[in-house]
N, C-alpha and C. Protein backbone atom coordinates (compact mmCIF):
# COMPACT_ATOMS: atom_id res chain seq x y z
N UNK A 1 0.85 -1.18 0.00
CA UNK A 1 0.00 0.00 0.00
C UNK A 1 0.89 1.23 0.00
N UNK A 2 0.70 2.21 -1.12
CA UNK A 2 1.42 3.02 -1.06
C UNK A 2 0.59 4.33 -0.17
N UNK A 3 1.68 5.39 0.43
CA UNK A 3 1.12 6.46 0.85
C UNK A 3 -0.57 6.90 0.31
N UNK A 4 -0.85 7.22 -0.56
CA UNK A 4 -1.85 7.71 -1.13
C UNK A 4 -2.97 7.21 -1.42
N UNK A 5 -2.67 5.33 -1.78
CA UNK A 5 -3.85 4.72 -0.86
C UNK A 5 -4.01 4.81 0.43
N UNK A 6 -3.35 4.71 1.38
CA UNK A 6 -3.93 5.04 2.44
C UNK A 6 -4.90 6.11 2.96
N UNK A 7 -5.88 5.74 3.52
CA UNK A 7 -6.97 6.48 4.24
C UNK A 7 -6.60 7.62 5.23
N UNK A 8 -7.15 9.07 4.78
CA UNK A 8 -6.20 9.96 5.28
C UNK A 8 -6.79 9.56 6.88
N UNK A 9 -6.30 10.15 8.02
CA UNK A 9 -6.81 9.96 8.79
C UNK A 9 -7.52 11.35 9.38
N UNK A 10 -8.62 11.36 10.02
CA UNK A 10 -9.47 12.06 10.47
C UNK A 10 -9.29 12.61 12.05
N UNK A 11 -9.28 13.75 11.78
CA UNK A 11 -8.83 14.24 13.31
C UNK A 11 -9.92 15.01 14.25
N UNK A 12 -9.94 15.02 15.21
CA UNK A 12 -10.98 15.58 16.07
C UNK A 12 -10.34 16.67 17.07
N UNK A 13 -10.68 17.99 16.34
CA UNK A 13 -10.62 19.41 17.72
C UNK A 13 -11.59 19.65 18.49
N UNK A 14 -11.66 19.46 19.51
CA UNK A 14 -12.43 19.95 20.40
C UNK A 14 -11.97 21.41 21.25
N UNK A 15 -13.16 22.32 20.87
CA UNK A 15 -13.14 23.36 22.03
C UNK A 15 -14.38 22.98 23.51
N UNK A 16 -14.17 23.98 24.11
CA UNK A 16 -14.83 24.07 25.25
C UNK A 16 -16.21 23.21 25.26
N UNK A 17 -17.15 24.00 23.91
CA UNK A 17 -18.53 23.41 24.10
C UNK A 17 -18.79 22.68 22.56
N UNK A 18 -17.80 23.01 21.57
CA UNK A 18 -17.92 22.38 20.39
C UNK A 18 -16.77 22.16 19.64
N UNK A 19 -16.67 21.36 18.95
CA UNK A 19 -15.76 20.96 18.18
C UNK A 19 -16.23 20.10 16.64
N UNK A 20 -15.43 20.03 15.94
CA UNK A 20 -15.21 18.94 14.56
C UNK A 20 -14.28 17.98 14.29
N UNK A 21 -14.44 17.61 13.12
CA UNK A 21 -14.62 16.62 13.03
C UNK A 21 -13.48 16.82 11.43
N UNK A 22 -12.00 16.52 11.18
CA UNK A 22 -11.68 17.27 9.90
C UNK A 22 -10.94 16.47 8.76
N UNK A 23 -10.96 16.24 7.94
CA UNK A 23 -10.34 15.41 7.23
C UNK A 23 -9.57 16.54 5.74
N UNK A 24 -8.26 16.33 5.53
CA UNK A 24 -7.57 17.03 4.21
C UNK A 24 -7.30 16.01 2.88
N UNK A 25 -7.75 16.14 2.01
CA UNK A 25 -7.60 14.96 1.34
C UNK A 25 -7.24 16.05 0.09
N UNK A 26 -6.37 15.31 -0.84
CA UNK A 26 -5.89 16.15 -1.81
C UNK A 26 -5.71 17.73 -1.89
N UNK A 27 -5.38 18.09 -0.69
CA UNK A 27 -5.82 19.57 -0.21
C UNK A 27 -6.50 20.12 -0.01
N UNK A 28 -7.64 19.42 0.19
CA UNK A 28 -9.05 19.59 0.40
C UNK A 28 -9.70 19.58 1.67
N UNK A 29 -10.01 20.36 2.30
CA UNK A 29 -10.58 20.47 4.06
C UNK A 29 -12.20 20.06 3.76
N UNK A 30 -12.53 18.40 4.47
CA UNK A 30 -13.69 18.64 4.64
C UNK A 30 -14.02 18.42 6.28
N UNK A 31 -14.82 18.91 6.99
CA UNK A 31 -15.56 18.73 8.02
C UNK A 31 -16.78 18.40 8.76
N UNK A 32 -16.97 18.23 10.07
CA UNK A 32 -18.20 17.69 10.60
C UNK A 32 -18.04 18.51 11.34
N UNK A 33 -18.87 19.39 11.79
CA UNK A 33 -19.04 20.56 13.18
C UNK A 33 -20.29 20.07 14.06
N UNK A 34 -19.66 19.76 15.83
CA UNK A 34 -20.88 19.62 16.74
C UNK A 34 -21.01 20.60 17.78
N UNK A 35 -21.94 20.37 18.55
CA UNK A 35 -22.21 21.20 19.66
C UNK A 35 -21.88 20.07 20.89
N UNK A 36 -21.76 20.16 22.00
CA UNK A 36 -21.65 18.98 23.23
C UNK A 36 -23.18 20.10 24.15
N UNK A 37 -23.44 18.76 24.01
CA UNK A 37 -25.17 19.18 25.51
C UNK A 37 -24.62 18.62 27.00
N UNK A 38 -23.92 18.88 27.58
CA UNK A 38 -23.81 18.00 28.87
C UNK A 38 -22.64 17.05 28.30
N UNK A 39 -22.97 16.35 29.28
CA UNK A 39 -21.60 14.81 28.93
C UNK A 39 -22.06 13.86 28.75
N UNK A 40 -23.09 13.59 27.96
CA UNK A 40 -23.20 12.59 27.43
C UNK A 40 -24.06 12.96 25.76
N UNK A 41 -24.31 13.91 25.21
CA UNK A 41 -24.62 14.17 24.00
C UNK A 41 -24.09 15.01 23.27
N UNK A 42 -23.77 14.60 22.27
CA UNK A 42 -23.38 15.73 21.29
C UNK A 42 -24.63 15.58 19.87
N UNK A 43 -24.27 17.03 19.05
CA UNK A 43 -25.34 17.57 18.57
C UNK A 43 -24.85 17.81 16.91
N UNK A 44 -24.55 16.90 16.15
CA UNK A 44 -24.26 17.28 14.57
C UNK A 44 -24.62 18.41 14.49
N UNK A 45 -24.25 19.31 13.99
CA UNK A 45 -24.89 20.33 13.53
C UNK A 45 -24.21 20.76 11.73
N UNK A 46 -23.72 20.39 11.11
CA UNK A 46 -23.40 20.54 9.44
C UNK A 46 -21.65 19.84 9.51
N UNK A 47 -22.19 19.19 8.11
CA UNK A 47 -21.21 18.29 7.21
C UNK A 47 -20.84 19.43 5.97
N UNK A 48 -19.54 19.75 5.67
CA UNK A 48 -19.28 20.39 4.57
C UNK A 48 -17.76 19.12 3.85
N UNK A 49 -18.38 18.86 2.34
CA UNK A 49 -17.32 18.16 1.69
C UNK A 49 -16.98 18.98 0.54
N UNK A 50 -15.91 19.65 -0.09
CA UNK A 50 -15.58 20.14 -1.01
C UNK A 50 -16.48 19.79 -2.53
N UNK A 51 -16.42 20.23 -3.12
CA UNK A 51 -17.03 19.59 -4.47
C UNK A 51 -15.60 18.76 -5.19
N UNK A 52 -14.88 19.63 -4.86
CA UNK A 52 -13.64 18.15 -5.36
C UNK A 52 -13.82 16.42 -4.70
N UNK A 53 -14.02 16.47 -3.35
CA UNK A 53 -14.54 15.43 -2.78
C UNK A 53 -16.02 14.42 -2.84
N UNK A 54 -16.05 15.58 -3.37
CA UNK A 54 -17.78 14.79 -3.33
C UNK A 54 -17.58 13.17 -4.50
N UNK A 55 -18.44 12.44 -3.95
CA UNK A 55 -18.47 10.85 -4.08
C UNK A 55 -17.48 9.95 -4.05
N UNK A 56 -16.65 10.44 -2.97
CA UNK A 56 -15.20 9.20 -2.63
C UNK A 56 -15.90 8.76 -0.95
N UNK A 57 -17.08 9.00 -0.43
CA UNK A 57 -17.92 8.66 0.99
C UNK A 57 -17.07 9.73 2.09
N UNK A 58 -15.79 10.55 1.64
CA UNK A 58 -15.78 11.56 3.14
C UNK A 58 -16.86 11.67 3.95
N UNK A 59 -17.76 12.33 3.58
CA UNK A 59 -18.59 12.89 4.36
C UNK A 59 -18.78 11.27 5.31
N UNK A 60 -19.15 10.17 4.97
CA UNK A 60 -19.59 8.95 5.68
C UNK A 60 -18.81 8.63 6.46
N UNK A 61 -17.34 8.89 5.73
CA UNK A 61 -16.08 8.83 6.93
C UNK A 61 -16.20 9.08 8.04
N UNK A 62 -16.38 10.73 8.12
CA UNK A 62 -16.69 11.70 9.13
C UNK A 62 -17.71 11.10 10.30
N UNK A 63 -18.78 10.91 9.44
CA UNK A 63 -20.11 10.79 10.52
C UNK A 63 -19.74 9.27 10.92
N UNK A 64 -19.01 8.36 10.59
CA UNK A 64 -18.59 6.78 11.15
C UNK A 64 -17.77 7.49 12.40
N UNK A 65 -16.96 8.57 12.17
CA UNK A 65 -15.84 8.52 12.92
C UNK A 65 -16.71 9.14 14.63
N UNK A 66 -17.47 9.78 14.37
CA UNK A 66 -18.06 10.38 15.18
C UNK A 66 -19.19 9.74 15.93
N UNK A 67 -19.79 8.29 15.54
CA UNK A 67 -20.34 7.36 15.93
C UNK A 67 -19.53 6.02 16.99
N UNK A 68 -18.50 6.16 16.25
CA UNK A 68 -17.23 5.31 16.44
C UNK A 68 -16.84 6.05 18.46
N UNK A 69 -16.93 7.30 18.52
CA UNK A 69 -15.86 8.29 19.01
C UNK A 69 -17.79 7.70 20.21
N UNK A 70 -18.39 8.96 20.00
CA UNK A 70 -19.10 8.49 20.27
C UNK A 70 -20.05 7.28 21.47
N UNK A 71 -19.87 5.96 20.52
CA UNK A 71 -20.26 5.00 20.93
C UNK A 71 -19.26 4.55 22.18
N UNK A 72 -17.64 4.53 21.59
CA UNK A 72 -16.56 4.39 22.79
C UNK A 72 -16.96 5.17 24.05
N UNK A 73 -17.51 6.42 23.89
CA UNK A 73 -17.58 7.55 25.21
C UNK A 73 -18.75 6.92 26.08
N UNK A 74 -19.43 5.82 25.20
CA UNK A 74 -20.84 6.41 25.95
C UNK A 74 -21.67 7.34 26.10
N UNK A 75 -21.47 7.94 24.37
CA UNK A 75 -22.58 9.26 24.09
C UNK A 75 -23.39 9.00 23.22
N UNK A 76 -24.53 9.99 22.94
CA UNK A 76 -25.02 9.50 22.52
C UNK A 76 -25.38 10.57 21.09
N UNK A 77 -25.78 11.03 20.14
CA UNK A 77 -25.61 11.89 19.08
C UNK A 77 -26.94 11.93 18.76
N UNK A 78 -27.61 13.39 18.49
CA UNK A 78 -28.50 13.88 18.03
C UNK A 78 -28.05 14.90 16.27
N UNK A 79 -28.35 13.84 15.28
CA UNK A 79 -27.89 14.79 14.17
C UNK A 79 -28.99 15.38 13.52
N UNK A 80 -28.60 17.32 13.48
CA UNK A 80 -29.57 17.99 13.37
C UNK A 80 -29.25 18.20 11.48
N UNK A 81 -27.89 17.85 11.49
CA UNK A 81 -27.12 18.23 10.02
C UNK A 81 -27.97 17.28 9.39
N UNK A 82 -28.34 17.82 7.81
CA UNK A 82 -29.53 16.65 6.94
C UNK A 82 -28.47 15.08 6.89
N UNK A 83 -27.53 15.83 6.22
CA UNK A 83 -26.41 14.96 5.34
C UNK A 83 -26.06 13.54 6.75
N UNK A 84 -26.20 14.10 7.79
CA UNK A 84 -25.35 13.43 9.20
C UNK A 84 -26.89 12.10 9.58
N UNK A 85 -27.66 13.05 9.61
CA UNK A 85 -29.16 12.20 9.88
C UNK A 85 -29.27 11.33 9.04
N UNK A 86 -29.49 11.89 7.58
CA UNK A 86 -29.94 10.53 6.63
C UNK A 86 -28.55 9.71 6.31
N UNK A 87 -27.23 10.00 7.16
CA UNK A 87 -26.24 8.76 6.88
C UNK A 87 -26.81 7.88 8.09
N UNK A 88 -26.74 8.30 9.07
CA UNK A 88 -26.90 7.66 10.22
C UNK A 88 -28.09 6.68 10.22
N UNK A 89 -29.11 7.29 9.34
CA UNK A 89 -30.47 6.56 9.06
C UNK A 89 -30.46 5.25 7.88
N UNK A 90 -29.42 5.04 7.23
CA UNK A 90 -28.83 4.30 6.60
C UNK A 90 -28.15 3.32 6.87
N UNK A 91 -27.81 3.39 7.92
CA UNK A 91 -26.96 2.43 8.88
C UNK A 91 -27.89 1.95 10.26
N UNK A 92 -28.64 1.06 10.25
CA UNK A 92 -29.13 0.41 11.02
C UNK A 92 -28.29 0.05 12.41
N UNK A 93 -26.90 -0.68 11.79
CA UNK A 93 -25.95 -0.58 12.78
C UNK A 93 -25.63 0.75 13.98
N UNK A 94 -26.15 1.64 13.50
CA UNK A 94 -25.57 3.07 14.24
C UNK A 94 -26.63 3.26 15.07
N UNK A 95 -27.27 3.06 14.91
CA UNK A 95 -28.60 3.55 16.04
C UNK A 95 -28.52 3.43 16.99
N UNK A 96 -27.58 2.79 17.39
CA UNK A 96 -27.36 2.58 19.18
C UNK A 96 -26.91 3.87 19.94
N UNK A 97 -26.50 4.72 19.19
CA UNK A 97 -25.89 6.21 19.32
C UNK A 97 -27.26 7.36 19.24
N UNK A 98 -28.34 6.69 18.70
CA UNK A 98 -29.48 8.05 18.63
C UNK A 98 -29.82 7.81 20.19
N UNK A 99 -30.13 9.35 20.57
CA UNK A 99 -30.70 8.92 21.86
C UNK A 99 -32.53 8.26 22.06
N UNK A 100 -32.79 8.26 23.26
CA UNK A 100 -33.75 7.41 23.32
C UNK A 100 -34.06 5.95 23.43
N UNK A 101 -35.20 4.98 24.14
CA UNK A 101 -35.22 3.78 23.87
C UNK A 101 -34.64 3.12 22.46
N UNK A 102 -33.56 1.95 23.25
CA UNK A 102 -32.86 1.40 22.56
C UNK A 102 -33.62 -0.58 21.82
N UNK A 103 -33.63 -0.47 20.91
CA UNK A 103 -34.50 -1.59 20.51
C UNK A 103 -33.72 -3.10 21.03
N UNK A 104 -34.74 -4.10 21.17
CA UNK A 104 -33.80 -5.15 21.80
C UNK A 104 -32.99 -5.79 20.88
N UNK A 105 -31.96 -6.60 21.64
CA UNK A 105 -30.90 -7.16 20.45
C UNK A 105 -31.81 -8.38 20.14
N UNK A 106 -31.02 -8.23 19.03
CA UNK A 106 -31.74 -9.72 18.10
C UNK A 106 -31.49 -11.07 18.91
């Protein structure tokens, strides 16, 4: 695997009450921006992917990574962002992260 296949990796800044979510890919900045409610929710609030990026799944990257991040904390994610909701709504697997009654395991 050379450098450039590899999957850039995705980094997470956090300030005080919000932070993102950022990935550079061919020089390209795309991001996930949240809000934190307390300590145990955070709040999608907008996905931006370059138009150079658009259809390589960044944006899906992002919102995995933040499910991923997430699920480890024991939080739980309310996505208000369209793009963040209807990924998340796509993934059956992820739902364990929306808040609210959790459905039983199979």
């Amino acid at each position: 695997m050379t450098e450039q296949d590899a999957e850039p990796s995705i980094r997470n800044e956090e300030g005080p009450t919000k932070g993102r979510y950022v990935v550079i890919v061919d020089g390209h900045e795309a991001e996930m921006t949240y809000s934190r409610a307390g300590d145990t929710l955070i709040i999608i609030d907008h996905t931006h992917v370059p138009d150079a990026l658009r259809g390589r799944r960044i944006g899906e990257r992002l919102v995995r990574r933040a499910v991923e991040d997430a699920r480890g904390a024991g939080k739980s994610i309310i996505p208000l962002c369209p793009f963040a909701k209807a990924t998340i709504a796509r993934h059956p697997e992820w739902q364990d992260v929306l808040p609210g009654p959790k459905p039983p395991a199979p």
